[in-house]
Protein backbone atom coordinates (compact mmCIF):
# COMPACT_ATOMS: atom_id res chain seq x y z
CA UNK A 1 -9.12 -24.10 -35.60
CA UNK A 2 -6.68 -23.89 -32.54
CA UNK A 3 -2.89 -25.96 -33.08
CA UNK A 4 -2.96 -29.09 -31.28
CA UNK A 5 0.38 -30.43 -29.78
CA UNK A 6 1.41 -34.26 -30.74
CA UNK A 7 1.63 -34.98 -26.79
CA UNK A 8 -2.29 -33.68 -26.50
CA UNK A 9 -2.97 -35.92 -29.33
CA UNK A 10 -1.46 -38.90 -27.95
CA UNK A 11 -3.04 -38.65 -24.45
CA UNK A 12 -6.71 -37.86 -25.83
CA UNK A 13 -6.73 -41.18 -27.82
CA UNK A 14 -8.53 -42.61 -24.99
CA UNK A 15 -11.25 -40.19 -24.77
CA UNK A 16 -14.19 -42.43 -25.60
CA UNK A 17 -13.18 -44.88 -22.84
CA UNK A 18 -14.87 -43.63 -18.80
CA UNK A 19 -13.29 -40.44 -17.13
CA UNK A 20 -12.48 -42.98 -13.92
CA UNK A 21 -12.59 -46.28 -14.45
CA UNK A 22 -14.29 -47.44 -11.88
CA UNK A 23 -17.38 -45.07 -12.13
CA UNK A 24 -20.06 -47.23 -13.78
CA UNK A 25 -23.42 -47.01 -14.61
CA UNK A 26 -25.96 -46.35 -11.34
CA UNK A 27 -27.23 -48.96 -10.04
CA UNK A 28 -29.66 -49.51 -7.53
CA UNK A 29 -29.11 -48.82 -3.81
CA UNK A 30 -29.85 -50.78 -1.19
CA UNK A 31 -32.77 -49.55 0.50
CA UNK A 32 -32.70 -48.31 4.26
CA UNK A 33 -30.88 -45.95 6.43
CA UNK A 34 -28.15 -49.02 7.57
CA UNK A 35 -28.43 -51.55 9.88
CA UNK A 36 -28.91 -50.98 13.56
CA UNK A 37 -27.32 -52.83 16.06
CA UNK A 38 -24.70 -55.01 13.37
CA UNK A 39 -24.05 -58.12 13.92
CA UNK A 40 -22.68 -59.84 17.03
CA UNK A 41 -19.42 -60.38 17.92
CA UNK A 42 -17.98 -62.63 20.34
CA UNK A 43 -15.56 -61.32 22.53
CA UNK A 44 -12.15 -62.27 22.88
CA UNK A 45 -12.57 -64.20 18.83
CA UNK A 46 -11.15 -63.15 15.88
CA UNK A 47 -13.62 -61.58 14.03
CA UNK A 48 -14.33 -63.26 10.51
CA UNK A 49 -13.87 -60.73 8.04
CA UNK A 50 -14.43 -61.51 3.95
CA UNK A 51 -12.62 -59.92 1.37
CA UNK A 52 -14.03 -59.97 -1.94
CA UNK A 53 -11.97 -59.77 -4.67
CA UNK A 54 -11.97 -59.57 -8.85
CA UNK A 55 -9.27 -62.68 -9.20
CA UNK A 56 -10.56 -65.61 -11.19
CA UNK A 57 -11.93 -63.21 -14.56
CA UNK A 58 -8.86 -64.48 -16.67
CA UNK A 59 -8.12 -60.86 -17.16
CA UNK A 60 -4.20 -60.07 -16.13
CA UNK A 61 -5.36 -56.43 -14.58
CA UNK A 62 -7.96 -58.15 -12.44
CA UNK A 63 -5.49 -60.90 -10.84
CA UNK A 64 -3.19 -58.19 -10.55
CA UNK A 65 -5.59 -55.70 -8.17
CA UNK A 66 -7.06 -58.82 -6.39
CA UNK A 67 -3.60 -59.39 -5.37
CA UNK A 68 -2.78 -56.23 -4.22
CA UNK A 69 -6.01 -55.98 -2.66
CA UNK A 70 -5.09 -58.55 -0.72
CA UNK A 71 -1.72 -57.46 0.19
CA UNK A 72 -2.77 -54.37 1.43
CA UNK A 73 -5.24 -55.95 3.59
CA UNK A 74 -2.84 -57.87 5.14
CA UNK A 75 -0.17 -55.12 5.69
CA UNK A 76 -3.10 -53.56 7.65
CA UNK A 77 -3.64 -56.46 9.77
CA UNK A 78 -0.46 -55.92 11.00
CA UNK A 79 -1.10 -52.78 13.52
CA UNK A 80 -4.55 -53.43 15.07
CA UNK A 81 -4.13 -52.55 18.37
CA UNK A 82 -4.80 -55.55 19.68
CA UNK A 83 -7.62 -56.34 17.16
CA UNK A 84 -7.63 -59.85 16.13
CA UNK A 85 -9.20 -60.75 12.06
CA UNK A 86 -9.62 -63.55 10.69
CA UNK A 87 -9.36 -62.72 6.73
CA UNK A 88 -11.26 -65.00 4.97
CA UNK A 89 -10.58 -63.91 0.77
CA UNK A 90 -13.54 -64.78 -2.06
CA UNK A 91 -12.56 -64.24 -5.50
CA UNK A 92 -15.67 -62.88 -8.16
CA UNK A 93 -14.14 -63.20 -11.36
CA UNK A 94 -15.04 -59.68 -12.02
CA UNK A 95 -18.64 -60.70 -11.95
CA UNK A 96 -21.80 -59.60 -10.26
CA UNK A 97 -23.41 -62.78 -9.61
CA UNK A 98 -20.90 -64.96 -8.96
CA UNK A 99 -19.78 -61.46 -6.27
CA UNK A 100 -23.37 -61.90 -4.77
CA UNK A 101 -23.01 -66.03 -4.19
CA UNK A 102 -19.71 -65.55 -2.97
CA UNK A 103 -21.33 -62.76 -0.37
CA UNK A 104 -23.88 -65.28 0.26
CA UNK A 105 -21.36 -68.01 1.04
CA UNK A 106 -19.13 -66.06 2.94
CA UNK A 107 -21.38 -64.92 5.17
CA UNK A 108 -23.15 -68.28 5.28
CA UNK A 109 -19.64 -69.06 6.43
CA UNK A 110 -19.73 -66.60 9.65
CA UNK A 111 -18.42 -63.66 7.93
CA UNK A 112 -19.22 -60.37 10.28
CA UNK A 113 -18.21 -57.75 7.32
CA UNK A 114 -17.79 -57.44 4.00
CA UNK A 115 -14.69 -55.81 2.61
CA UNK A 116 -15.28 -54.86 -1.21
CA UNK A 117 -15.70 -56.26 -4.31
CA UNK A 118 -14.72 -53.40 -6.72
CA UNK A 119 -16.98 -52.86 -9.41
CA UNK A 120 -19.85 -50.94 -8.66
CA UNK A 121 -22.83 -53.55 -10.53
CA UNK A 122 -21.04 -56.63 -8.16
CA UNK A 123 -20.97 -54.54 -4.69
CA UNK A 124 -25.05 -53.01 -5.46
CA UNK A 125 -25.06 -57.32 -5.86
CA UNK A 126 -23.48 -57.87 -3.03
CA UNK A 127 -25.51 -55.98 -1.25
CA UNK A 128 -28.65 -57.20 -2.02
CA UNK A 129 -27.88 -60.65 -1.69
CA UNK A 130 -26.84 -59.71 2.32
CA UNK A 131 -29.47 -56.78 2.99
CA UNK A 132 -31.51 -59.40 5.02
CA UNK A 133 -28.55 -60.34 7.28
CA UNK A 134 -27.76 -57.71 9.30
CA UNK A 135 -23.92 -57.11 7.57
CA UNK A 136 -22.31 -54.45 6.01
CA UNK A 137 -20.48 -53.84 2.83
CA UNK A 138 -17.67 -51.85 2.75
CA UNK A 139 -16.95 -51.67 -1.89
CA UNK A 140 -14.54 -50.39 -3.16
CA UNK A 141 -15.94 -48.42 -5.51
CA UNK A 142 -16.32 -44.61 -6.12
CA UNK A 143 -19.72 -44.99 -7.70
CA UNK A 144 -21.90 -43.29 -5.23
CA UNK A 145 -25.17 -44.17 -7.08
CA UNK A 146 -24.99 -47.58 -5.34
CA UNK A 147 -24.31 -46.15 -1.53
CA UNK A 148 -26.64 -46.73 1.10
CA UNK A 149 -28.33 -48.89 3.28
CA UNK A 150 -25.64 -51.76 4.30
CA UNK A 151 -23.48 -50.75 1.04
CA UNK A 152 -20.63 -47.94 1.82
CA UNK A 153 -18.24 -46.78 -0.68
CA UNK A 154 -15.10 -46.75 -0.21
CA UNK A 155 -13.15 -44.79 -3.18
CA UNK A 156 -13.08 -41.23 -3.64
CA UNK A 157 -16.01 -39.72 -4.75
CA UNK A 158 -16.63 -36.79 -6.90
CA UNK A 159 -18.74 -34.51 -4.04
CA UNK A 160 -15.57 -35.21 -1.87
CA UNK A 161 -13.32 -33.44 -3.99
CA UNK A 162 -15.50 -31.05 -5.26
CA UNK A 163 -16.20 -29.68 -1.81
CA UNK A 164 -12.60 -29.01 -0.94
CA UNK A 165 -11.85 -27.63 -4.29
CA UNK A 166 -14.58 -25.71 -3.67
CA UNK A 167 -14.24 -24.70 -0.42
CA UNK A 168 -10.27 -23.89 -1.09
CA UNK A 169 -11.44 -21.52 -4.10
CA UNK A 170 -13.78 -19.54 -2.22
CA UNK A 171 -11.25 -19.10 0.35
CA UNK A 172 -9.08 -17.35 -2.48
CA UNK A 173 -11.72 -15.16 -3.32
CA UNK A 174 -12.99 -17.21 -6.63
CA UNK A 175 -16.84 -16.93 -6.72
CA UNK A 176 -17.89 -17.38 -10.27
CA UNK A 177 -18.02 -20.73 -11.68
CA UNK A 178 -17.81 -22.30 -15.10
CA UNK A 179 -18.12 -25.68 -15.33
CA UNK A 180 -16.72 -27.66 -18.29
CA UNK A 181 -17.91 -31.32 -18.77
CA UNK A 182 -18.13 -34.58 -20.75
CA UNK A 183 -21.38 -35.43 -22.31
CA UNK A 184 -21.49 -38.96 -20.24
CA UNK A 185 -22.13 -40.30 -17.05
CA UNK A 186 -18.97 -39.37 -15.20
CA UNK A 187 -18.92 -36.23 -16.53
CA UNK A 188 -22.42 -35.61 -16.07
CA UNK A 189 -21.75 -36.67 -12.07
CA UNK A 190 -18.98 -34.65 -12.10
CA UNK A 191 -20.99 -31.74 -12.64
CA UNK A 192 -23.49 -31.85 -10.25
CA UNK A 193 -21.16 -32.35 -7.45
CA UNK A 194 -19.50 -28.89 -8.38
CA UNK A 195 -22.73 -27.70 -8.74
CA UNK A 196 -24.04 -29.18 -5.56
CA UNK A 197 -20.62 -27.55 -3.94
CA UNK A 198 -20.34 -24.43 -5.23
CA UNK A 199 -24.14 -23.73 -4.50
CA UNK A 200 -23.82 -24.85 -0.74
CA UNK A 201 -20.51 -22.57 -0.47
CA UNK A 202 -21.81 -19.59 -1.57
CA UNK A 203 -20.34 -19.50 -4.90
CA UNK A 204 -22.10 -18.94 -8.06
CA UNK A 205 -22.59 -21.24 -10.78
CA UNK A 206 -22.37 -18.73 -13.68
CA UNK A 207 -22.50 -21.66 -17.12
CA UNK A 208 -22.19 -25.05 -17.49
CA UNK A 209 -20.44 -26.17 -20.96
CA UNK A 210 -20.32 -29.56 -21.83
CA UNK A 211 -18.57 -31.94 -25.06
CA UNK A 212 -19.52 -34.86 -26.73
CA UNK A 213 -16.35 -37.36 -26.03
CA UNK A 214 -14.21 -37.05 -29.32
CA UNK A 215 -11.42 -34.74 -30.08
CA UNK A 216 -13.65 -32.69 -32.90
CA UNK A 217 -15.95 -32.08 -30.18
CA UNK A 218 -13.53 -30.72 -27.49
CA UNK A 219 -11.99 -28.66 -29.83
CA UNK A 220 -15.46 -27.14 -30.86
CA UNK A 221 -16.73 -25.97 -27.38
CA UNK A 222 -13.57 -24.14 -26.96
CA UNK A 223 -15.30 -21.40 -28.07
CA UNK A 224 -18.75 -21.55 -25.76
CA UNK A 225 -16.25 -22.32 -22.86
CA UNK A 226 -14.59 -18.62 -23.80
CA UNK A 227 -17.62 -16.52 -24.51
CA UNK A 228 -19.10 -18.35 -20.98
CA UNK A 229 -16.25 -17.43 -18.60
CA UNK A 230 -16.00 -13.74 -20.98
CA UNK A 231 -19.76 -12.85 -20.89
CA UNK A 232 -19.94 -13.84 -17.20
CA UNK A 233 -16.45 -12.79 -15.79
CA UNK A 234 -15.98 -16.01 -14.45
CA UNK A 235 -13.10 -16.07 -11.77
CA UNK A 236 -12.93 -19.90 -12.45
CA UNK A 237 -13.26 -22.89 -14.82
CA UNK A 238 -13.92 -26.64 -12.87
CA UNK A 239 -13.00 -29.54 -15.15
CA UNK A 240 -14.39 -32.45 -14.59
CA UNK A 241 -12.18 -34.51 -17.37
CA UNK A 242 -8.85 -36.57 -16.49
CA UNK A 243 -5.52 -36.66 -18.01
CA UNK A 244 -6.25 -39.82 -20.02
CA UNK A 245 -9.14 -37.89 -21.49
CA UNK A 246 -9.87 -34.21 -22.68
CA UNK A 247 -7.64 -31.97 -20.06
CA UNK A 248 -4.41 -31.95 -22.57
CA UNK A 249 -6.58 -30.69 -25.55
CA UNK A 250 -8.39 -28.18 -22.84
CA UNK A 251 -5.80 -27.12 -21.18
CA UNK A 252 -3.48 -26.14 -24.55
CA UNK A 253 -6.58 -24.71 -26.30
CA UNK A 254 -8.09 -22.64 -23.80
CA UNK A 255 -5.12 -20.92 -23.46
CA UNK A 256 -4.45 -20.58 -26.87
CA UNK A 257 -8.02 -18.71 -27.15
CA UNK A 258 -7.50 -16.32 -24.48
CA UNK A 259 -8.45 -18.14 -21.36
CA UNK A 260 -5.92 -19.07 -19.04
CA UNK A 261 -5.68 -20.07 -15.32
CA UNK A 262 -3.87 -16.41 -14.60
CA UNK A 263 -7.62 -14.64 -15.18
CA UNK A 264 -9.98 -17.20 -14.75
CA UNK A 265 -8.53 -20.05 -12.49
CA UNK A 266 -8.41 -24.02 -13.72
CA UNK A 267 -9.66 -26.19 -11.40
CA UNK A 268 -9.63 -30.16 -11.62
CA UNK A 269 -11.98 -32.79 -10.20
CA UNK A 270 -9.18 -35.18 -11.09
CA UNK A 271 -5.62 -36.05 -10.18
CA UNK A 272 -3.64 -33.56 -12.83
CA UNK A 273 -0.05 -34.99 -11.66
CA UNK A 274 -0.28 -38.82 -13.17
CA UNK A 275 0.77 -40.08 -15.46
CA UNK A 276 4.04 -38.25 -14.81
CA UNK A 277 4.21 -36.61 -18.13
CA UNK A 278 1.32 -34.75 -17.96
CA UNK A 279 2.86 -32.71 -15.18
CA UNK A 280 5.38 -30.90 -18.52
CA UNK A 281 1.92 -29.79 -20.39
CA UNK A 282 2.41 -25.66 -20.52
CA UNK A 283 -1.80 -25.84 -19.89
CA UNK A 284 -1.84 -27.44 -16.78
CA UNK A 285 0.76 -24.93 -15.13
CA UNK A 286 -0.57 -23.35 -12.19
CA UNK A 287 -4.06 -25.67 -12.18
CA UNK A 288 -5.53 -26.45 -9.19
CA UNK A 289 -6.59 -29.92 -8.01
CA UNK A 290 -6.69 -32.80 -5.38
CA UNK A 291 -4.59 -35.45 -3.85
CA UNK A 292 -4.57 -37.83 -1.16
CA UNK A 293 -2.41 -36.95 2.09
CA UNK A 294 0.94 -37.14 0.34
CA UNK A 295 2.99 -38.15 3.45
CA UNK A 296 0.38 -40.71 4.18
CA UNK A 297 0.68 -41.95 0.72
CA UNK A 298 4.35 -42.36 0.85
CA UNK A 299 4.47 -44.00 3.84
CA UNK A 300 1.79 -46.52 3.02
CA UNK A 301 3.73 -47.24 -0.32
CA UNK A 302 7.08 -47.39 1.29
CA UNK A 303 5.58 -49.71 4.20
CA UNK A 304 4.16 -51.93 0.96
CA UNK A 305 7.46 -52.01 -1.23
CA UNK A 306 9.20 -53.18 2.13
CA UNK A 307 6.48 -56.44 2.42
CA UNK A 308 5.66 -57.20 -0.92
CA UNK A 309 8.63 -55.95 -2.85
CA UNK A 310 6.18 -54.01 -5.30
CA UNK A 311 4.37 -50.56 -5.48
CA UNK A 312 0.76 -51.20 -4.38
CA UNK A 313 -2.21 -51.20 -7.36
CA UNK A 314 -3.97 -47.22 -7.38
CA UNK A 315 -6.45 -48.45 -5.62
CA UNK A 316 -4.75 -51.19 -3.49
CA UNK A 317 -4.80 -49.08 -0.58
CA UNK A 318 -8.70 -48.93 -0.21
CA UNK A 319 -8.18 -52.66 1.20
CA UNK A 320 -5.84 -51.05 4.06
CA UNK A 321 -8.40 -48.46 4.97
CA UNK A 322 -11.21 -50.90 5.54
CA UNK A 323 -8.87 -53.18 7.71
CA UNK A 324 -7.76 -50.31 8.98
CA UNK A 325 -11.70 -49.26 10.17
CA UNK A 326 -12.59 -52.48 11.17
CA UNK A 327 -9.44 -53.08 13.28
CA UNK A 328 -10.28 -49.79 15.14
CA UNK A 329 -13.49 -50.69 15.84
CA UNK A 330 -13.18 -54.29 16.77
CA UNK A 331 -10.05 -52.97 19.16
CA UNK A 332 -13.13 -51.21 21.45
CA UNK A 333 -14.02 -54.54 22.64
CA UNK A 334 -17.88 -53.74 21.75
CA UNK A 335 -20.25 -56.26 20.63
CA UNK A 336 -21.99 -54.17 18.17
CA UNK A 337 -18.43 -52.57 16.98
CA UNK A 338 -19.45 -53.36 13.50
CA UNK A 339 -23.12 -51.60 13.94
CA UNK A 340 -24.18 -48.45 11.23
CA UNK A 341 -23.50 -46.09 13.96
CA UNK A 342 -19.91 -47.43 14.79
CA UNK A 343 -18.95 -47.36 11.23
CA UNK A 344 -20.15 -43.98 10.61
CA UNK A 345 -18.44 -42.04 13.80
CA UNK A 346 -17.54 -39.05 13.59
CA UNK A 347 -14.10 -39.26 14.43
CA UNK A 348 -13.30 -41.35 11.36
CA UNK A 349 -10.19 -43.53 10.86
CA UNK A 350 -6.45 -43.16 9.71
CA UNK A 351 -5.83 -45.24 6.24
CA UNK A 352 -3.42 -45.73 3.64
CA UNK A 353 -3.52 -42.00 1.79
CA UNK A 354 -4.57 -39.86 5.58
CA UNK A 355 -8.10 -39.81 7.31
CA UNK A 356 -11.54 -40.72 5.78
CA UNK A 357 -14.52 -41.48 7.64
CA UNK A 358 -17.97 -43.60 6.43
CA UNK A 359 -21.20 -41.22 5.95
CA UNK A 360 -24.38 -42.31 6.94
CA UNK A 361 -25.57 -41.84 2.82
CA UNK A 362 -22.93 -44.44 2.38
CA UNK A 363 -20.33 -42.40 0.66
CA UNK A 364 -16.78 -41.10 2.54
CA UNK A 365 -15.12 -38.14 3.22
CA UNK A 366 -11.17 -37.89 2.62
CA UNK A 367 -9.14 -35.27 3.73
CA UNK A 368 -7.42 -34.45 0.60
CA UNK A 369 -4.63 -32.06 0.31
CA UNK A 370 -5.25 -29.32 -2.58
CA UNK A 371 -2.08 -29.06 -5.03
CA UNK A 372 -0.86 -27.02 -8.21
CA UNK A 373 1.89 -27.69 -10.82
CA UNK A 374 4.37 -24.89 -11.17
CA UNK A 375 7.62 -25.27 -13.66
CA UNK A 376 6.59 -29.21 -14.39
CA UNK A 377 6.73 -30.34 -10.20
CA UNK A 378 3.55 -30.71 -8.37
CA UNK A 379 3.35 -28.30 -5.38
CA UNK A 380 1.13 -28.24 -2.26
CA UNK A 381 -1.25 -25.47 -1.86
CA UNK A 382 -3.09 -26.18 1.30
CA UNK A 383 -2.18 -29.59 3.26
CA UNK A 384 -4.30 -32.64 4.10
CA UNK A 385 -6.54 -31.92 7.44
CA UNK A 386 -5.22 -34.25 10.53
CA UNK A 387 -8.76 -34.72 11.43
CA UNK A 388 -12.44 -34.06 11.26
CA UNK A 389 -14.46 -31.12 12.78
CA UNK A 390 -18.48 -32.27 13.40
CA UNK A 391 -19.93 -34.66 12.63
CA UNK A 392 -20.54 -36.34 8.88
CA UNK A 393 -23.33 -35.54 6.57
């Protein structure tokens, strides 16, 4: 049995709780391809948008993202170009079907857009309850399960960063895969978007080793994860856990058993540089993963310390980009500037952490940067794209 550091110990104590917290169970999609034409817009009228928000649940962490949901919304509202929105905010409580009535009434209300909630169950409500009436849902989820038809997703997704981890690898000459993985739904998605993105990119998918969520269990597949990258000469291992989960107790054990990122190269489908102190793990040295435009991000932070006299919630800035979208679009002076096709254009939009742009699946591409650790300080690899070549798929 491999040594296990007190810091590792600490940090995997929340390894039976979700790799990303706001990746739920699927949920049904919204049937359809999107929605035509959009609704009309009047010109020369603010157009009504609704924001849709967890406040009211009684839960502290709820009242505190609704806020800076809200916030960040605003802040965008600022820079339109000339783009005039009338933000209309609807709080859910955290719940699905008091997120559909709200829907209901906001768009009973004249509401052109919807912007959120968060939870994946109360956007595929949200949704529904709307399908019939022409408008589209922009959640805030990552939970790609429940994208399509008039629901889009909004937070990162799993594919997204697989396929630039992915694409950056086999750009360094990496071409044999080994991917590592919880024994849940997250980890399960995880998984399948490496697969999905290694297949597509010419790499090879050499083993697939996966962990029941408890420390016992982590610590047993250290050996399968050896003998698969030994017996296959795998150039790299994908991870599909988080820091609040099983990447301290992989990172120190692998390592400890012969399998380090200097042979066979560690990848991550998650952030690897928050919280800050994972960044001093010796495992974790030299690992690849993504992050969000990191000039972007600082700017969008700075921009929200200076108005609100706070740092923005993780995922406050998701608010931004979909004021951000609809301000561009509006700005065009076109009736149908909230139509499937406008939302999904090519070109994409600028938002809080770089560019992004709406697929027609209902999911979103980011231009993330790709990043590595070296001597505890997190260190770009390859930057964040400035825009998008072709078109979306």
């Amino acid at each position: 049995m491999f040594a296990v550091f007190p810091s590792a110990r600490k940090v995997l104590r929340a390894l039976a709780l979700p790799l990303i917290a706001l990746t739920l169970a699927a949920c049904d999609a919204v049937p359809g391809a999107g929605f035509g034409s959009g609704p009309n817009l009047n010109s020369g009228e603010a157009v009504p948008v609704a924001l849709l928000v967890p406040g009211g649940s009684g839960q502290t962490t709820d009242e505190l993202l609704a806020q800076s949901l809200e916030n960040a919304a605003r802040l965008a509202m600022r820079d339109l170009n000339g783009a005039s929105i009338d933000l209309r905010v609807y709080q859910t409580g955290g719940n699905a079907s008091t997120a559909a009535a709200q829907a209901t009434k906001a768009v009973d209300e004249g509401a052109k857009i919807i912007l959120g909630p968060v939870y994946a169950a109360s956007a595929n409500a949200v949704g529904n309850a709307v399908a019939d009436k022409n408008i589209s849902v922009l959640s805030f989820s990552n939970n790609a399960a429940i994208a399509g038809g008039n629901v889009f997703v909004l937070g990162p997704t799993f594919q997204n960063t697989a396929n630039r981890m992915v694409s950056y690898a086999r750009a360094q000459g990496k071409q044999r895969f080994v991917v590592v993985h919880g024994q849940d739904s997250a980890g399960n998605a995880g998984r399948d978007a490496i697969s999905s993105a290694v297949l597509s990119q010419g790499g090879f998918l050499v083993s697939s080793v996966s962990y029941a969520l408890s420390q016992q269990d982590v610590i047993a597949a250290i050996p399968q994860i050896k003998s698969a990258v030994e017996s296959n000469a795998a150039d790299a291992v994908f991870m599909t856990t988080d820091t609040a989960s099983a990447l301290p107790l992989l990172s120190q054990l692998l390592p400890e058993a012969g399998v380090s990122t200097d042979t066979s190269q560690f990848i991550g489908l998650t952030r690897w540089d928050i919280p800050a102190q994972t960044l001093s793990l010796p495992g974790v040295q030299g690992g690849w993963f993504a992050v969000p435009d990191p000039s972007a991000s600082a700017t969008f932070s700075a921009k929200y310390q200076s108005a609100y006299g706070g740092v923005p919630h993780p995922i406050g800035g998701l608010a931004f980009d979909g004021i951000a979208a609809i301000g561009a679009l509006v700005s065009q002076g076109n009736s149908n500037a909230l139509s499937g096709a406008a939302l999904t254009q090519g070109a994409g939009f600028r938002g809080a952490s770089g560019i992004f742009r709406l697929l027609p699946n209902g999911t979103n591409q980011r231009g993330l940067a790709v990043a590595t650790i070296i001597d505890a300080q997190v260190s770009i690899l390859s930057p964040a794209p400035q825009s998008f070549g072709g078109a979306g798929s």
